[in-house]
PDB file of N, CA and C in Angstrom:
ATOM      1  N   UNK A   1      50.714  99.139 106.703  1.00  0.00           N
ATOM      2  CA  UNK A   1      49.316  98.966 106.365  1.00  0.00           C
ATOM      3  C   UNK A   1      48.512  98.923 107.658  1.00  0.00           C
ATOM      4  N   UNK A   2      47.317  99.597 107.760  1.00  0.00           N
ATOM      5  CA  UNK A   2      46.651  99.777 109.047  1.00  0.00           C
ATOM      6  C   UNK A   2      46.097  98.043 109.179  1.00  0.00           C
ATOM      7  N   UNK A   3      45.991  97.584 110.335  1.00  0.00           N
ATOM      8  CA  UNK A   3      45.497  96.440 110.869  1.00  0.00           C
ATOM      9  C   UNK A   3      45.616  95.015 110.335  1.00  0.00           C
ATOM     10  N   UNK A   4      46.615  95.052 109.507  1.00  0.00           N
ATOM     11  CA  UNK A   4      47.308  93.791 108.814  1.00  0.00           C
ATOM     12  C   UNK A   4      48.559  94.467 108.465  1.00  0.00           C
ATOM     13  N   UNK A   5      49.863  93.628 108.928  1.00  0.00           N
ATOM     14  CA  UNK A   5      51.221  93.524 108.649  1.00  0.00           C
ATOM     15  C   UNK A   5      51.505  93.199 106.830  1.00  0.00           C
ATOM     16  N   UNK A   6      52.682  93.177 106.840  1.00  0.00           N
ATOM     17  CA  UNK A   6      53.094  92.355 105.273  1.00  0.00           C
ATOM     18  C   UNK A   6      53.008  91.163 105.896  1.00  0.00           C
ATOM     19  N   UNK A   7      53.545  90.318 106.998  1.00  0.00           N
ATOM     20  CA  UNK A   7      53.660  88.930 107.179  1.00  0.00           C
ATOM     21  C   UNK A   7      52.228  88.118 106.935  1.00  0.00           C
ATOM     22  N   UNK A   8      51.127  88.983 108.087  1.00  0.00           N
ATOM     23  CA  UNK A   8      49.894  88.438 107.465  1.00  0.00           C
ATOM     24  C   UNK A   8      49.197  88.580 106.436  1.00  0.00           C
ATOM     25  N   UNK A   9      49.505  89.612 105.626  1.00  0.00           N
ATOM     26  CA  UNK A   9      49.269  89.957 103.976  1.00  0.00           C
ATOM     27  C   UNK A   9      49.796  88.493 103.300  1.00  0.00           C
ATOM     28  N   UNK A  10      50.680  88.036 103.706  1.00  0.00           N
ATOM     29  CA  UNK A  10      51.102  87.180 102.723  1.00  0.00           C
ATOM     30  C   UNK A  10      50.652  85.955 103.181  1.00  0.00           C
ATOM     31  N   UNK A  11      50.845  85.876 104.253  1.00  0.00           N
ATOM     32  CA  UNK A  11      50.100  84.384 104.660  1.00  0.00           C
ATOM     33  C   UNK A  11      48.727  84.170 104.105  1.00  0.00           C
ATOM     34  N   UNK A  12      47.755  85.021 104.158  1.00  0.00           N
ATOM     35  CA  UNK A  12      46.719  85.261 103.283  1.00  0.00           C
ATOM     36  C   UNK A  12      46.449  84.703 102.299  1.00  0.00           C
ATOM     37  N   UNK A  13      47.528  85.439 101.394  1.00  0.00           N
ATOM     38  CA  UNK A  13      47.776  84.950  99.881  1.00  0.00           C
ATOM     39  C   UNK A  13      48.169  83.656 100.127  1.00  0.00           C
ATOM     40  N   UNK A  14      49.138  83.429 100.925  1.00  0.00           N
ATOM     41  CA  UNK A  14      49.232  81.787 100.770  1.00  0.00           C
ATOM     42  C   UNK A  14      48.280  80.683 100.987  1.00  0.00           C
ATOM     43  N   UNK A  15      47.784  80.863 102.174  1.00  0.00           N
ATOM     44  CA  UNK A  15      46.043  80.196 102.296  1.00  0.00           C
ATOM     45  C   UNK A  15      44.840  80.621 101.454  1.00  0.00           C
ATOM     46  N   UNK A  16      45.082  81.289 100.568  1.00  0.00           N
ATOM     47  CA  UNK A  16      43.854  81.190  99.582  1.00  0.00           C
ATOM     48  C   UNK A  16      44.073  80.331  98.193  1.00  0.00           C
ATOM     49  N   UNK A  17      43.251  79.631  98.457  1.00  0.00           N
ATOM     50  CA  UNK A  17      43.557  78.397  97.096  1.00  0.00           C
ATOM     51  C   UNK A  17      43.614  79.142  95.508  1.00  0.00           C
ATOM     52  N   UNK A  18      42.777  80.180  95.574  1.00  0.00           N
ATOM     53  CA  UNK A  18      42.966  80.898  94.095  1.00  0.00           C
ATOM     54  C   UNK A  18      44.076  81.387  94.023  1.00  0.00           C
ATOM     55  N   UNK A  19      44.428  82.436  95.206  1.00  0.00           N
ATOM     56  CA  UNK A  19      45.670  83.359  94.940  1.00  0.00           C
ATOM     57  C   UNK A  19      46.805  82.926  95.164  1.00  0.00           C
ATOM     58  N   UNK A  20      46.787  81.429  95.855  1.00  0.00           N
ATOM     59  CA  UNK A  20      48.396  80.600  96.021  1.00  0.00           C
ATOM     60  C   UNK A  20      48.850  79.940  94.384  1.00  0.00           C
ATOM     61  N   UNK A  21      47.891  79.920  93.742  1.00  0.00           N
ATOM     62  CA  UNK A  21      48.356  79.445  92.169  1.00  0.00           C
ATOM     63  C   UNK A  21      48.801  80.795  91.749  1.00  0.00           C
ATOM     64  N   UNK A  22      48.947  81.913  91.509  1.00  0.00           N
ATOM     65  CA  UNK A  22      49.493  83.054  91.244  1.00  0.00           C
ATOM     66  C   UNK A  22      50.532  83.305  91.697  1.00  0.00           C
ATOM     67  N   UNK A  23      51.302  84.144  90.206  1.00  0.00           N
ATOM     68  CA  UNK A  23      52.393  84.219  90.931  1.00  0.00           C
ATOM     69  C   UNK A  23      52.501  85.793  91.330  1.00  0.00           C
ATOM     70  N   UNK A  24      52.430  85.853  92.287  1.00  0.00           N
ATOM     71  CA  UNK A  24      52.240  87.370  92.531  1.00  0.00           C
ATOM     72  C   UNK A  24      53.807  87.329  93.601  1.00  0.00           C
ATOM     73  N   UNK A  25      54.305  88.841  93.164  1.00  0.00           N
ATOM     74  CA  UNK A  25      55.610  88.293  93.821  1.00  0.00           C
ATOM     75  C   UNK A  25      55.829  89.060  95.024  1.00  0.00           C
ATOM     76  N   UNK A  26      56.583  89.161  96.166  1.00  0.00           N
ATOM     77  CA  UNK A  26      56.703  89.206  97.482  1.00  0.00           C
ATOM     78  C   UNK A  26      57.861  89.959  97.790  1.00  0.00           C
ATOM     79  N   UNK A  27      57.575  91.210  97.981  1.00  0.00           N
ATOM     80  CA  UNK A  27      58.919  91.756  98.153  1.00  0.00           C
ATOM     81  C   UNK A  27      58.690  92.942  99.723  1.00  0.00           C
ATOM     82  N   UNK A  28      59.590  92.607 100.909  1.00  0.00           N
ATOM     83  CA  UNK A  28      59.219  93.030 102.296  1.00  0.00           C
ATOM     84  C   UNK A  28      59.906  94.313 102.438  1.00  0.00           C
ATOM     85  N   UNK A  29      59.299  95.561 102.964  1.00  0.00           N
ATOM     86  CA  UNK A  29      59.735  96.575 102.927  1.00  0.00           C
ATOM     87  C   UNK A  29      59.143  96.947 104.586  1.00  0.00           C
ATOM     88  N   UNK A  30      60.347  97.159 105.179  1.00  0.00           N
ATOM     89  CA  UNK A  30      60.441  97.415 106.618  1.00  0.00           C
ATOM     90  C   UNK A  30      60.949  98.656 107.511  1.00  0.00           C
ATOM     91  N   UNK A  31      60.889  98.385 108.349  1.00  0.00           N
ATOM     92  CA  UNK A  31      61.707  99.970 109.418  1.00  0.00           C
ATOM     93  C   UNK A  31      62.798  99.006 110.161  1.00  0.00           C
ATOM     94  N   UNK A  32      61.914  97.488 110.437  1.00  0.00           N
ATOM     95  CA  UNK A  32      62.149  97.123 111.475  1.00  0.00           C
ATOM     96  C   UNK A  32      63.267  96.501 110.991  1.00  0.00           C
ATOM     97  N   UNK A  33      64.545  96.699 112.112  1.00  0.00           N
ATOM     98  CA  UNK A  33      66.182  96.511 111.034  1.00  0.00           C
ATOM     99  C   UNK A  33      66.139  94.933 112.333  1.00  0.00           C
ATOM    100  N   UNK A  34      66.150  93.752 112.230  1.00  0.00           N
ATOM    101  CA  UNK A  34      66.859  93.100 112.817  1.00  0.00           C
ATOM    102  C   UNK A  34      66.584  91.763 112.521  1.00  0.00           C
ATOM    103  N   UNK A  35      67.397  90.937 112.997  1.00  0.00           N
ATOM    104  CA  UNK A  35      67.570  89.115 112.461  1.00  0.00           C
ATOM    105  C   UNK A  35      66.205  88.596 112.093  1.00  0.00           C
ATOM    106  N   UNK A  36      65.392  88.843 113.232  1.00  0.00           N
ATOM    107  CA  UNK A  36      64.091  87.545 112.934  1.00  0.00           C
ATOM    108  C   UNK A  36      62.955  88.543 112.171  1.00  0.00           C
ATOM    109  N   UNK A  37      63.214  89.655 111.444  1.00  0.00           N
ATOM    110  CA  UNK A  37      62.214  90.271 110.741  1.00  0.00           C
ATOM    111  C   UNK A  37      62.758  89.744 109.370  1.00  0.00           C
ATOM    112  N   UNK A  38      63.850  89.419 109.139  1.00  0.00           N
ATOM    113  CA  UNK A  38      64.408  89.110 107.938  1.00  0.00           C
ATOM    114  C   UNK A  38      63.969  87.473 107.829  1.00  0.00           C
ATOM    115  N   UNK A  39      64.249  86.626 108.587  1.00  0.00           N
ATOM    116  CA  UNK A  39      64.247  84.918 108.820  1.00  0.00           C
ATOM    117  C   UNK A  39      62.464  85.292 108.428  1.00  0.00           C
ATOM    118  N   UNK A  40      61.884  86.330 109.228  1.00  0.00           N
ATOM    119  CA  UNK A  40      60.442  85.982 108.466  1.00  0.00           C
ATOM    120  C   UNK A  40      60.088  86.072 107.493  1.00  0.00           C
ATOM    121  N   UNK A  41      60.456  87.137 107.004  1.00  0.00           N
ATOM    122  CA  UNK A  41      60.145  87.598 105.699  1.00  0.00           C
ATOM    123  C   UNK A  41      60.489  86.389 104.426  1.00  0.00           C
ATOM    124  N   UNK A  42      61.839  85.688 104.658  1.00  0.00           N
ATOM    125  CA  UNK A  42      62.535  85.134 103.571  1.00  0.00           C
ATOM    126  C   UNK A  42      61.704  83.488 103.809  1.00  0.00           C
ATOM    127  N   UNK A  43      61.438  83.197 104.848  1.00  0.00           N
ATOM    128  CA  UNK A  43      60.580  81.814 105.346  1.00  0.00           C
ATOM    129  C   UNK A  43      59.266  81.839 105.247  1.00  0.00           C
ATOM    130  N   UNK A  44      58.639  83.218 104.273  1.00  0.00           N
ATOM    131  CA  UNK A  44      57.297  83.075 103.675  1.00  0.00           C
ATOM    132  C   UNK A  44      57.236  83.382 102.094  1.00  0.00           C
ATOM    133  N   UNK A  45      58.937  82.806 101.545  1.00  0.00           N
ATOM    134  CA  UNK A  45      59.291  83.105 100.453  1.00  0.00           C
ATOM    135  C   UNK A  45      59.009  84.847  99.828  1.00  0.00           C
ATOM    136  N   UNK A  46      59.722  85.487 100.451  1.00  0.00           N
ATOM    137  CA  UNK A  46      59.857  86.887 100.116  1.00  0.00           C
ATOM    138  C   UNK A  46      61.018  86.864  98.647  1.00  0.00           C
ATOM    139  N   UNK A  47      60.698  87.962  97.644  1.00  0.00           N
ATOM    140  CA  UNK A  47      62.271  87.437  96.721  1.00  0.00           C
ATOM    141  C   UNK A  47      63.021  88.712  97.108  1.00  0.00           C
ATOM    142  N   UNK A  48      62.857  89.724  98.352  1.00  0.00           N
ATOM    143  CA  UNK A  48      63.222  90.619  98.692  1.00  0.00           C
ATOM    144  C   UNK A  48      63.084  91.341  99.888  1.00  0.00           C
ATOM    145  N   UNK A  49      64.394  91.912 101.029  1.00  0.00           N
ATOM    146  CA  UNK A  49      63.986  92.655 101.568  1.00  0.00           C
ATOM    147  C   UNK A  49      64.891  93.910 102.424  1.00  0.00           C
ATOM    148  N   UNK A  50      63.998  94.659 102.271  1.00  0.00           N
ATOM    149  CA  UNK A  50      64.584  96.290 101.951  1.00  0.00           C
ATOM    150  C   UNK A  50      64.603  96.780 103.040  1.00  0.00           C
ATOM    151  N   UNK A  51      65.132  97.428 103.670  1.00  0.00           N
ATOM    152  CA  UNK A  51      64.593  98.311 104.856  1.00  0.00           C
ATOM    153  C   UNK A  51      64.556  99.583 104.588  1.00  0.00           C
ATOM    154  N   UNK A  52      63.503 100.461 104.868  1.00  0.00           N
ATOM    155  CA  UNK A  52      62.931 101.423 104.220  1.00  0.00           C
ATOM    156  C   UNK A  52      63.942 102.807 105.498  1.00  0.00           C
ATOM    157  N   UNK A  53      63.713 103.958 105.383  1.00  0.00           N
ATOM    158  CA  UNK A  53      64.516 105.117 106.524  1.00  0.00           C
ATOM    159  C   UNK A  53      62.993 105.466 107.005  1.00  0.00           C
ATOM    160  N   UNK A  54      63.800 105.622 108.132  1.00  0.00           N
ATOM    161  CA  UNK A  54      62.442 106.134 109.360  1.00  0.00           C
ATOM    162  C   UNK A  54      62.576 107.583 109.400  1.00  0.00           C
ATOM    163  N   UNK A  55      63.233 108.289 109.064  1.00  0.00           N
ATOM    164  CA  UNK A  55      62.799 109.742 108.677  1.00  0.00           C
ATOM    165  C   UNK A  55      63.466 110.024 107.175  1.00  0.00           C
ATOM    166  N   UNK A  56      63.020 111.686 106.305  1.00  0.00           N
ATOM    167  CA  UNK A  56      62.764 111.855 105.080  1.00  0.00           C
ATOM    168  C   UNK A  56      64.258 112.278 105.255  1.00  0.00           C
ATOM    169  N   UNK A  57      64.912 112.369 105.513  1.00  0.00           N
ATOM    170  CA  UNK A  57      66.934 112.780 105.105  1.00  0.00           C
ATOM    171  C   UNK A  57      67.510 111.961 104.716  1.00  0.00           C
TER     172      UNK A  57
END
């Protein structure tokens, strides 16, 4: 997403008092393959995360 991440997408949602009562659900779709992209994702309650291929093969 241009000029906001998923991490701050969700933090977002979490600091907004309307949209933190929703259950809107959280699922992280990445390139980036390694330990602390995952520890983030799952420590802003993600119920998922995928790592997407960096080219179309």
């Amino acid at each position: 997403m241009p000029k906001l991440d998923g991490l701050e997408l969700r933090r977002k949602v979490q600091n907004d008092a309307e949209l933190s009562l929703k259950c809107i659900p959280y699922v992280y779709f990445t390139a980036a393959v390694n330990q602390q992209a995952v520890i983030d994702a799952y420590s802003t309650s993600a119920q998922g995360f995928f790592v997407k291929p960096v080219s179309f093969d």
